[in-house]
Protein backbone atom coordinates (compact mmCIF):
# COMPACT_ATOMS: atom_id res chain seq x y z
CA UNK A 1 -70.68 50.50 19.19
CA UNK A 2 -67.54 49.33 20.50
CA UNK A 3 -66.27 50.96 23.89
CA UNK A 4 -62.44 50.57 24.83
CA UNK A 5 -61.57 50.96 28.67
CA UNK A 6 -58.32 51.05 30.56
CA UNK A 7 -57.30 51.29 34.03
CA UNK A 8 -53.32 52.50 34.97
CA UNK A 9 -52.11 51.90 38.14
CA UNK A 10 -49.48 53.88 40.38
CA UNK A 11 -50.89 56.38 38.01
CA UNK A 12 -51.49 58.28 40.78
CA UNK A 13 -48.23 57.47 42.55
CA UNK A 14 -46.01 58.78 39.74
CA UNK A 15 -47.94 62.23 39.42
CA UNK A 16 -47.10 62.34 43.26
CA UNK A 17 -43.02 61.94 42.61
CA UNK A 18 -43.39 64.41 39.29
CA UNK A 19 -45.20 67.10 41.93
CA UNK A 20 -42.72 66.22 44.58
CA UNK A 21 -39.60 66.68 41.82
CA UNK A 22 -41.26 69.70 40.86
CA UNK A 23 -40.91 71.25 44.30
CA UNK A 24 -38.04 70.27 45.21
CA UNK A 25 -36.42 72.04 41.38
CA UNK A 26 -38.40 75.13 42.66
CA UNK A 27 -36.57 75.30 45.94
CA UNK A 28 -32.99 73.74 45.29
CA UNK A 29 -32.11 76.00 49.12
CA UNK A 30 -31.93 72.32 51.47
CA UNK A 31 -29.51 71.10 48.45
CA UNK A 32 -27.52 74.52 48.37
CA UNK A 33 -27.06 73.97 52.28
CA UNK A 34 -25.48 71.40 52.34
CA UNK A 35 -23.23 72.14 49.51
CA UNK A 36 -22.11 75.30 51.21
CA UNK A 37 -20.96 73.02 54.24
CA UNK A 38 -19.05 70.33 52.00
CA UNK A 39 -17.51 73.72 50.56
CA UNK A 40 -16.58 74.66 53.69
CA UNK A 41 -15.05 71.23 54.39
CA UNK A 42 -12.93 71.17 51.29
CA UNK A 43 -12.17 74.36 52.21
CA UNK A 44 -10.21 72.90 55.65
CA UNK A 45 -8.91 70.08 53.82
CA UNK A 46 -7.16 72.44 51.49
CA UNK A 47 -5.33 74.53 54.32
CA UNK A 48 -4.78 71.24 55.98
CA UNK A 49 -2.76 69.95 52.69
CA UNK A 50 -1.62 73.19 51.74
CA UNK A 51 -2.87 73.24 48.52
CA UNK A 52 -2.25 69.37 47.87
CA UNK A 53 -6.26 68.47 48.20
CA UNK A 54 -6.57 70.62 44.88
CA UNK A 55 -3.37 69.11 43.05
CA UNK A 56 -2.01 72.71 43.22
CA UNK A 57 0.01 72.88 46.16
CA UNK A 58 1.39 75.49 47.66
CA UNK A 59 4.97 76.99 47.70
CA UNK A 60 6.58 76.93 51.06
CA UNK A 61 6.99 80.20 52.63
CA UNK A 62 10.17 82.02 52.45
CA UNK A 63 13.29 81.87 55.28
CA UNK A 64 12.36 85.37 56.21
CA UNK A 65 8.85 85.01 56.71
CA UNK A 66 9.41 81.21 58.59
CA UNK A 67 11.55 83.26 61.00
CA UNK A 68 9.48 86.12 61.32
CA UNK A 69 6.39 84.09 62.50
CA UNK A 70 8.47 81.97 64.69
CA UNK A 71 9.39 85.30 66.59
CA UNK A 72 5.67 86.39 66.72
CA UNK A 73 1.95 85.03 67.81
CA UNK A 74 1.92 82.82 64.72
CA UNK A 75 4.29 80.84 65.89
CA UNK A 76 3.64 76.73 64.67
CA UNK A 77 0.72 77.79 62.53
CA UNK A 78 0.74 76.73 58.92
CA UNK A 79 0.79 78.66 55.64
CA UNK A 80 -1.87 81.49 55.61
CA UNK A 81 -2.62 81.40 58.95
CA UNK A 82 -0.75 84.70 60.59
CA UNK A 83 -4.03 85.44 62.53
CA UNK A 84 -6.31 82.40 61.58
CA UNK A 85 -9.28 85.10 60.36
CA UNK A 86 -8.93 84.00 56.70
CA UNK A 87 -8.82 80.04 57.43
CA UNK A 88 -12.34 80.42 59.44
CA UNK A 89 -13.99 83.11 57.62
CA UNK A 90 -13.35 80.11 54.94
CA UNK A 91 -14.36 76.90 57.23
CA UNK A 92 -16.65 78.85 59.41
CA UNK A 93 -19.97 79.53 58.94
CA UNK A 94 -20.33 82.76 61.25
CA UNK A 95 -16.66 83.55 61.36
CA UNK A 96 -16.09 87.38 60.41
CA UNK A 97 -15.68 87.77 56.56
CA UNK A 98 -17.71 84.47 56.07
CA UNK A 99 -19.76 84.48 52.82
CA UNK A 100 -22.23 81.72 52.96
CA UNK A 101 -25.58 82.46 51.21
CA UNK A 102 -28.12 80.33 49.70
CA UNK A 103 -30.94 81.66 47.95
CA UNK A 104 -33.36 79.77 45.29
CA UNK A 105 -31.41 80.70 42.17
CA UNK A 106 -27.58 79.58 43.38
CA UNK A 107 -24.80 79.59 45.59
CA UNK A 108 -22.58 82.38 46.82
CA UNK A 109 -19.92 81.09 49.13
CA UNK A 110 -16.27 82.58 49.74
CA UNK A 111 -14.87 85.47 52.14
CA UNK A 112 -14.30 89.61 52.25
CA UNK A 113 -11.37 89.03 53.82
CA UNK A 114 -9.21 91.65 53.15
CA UNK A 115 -6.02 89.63 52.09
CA UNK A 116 -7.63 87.01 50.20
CA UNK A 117 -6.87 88.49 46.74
CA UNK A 118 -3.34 88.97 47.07
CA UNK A 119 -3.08 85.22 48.78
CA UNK A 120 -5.55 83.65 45.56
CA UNK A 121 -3.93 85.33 42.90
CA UNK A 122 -0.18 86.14 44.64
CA UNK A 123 1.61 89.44 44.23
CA UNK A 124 5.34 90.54 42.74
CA UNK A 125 6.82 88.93 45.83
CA UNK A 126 4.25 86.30 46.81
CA UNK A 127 3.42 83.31 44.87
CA UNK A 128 -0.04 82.69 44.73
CA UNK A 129 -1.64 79.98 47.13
CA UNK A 130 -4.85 79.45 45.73
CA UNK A 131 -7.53 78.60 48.86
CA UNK A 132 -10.70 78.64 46.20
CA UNK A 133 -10.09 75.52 43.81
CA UNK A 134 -12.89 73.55 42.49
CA UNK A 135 -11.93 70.77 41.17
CA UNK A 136 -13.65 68.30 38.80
CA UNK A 137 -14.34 65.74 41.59
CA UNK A 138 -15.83 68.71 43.65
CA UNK A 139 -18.21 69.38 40.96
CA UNK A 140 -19.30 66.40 40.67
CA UNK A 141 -19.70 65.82 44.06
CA UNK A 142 -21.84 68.76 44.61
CA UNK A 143 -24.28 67.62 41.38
CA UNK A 144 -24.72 64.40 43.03
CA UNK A 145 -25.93 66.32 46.09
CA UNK A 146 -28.50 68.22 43.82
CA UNK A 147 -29.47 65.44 42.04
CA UNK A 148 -30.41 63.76 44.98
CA UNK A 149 -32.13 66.55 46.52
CA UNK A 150 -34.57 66.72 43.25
CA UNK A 151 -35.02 62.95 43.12
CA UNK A 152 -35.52 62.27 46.16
């Protein structure tokens, strides 16, 4: 009779980091986090380019509406920032209209405020300045950030 033995190592190691990866796919939350933050950072950078960060940037505002803010409160704030709410409840995690949540199956980041539709998609006499772009590099960017999370 002829017996045949073997012995592996790290064996034990590698079923470890395929447990560990396991986990980690089951609860993607710590990776969603901190994709909701970079989202809220691109988010900034795009009102601080006015629309340039997406490659989509956006149309100056009209001669009326430049001297109506200069009259008023708004006076020396940027595009889309009349009171500043929809700028924060975008780069803000507990601003009012803030959508931030992360649960185990995705993402759902963005705000209720109440003007963002007509600003996103623009109206008969406003262009549209788009504040939600995701671009390719974002995308990529935020993959990376999973990826890591499940390799880790």
């Amino acid at each position: 009779m002829v017996m045949i033995s073997y012995e592996t190592r790290g064996g034990e190691r590698a079923m470890q980091r395929l447990l560990g990866i396991a986990q980690r796919i089951e609860d993607p939350r710590p990776a969603f986090r901190e994709v909701v933050q970079d989202m809220r950072e691109t988010s900034e950078r795009q009102f601080e380019t006015r629309g340039r960060r997406s490659g989509r940037p956006w149309r100056a505002l009209a001669t009326a509406t430049v001297l109506a803010k200069n009259r008023g409160v708004s006076s020396g704030r940027g595009i889309l920032e009349l009171t500043l709410g929809l700028r924060r409840s975008l780069t803000r995690k507990t601003a009012r209209y803030a959508l931030g949540r992360v649960t185990r199956k995705g993402i759902l980041y963005g705000t209720r405020h109440p003007v963002v539709r007509f600003h996103q998609a623009g109206t008969v006499k406003m262009p549209a300045r788009e504040l939600l772009v995701v671009t390719k590099r974002d995308s990529e960017r935020w993959t990376q950030v999973v990826k890591r999370h499940v390799l880790a």
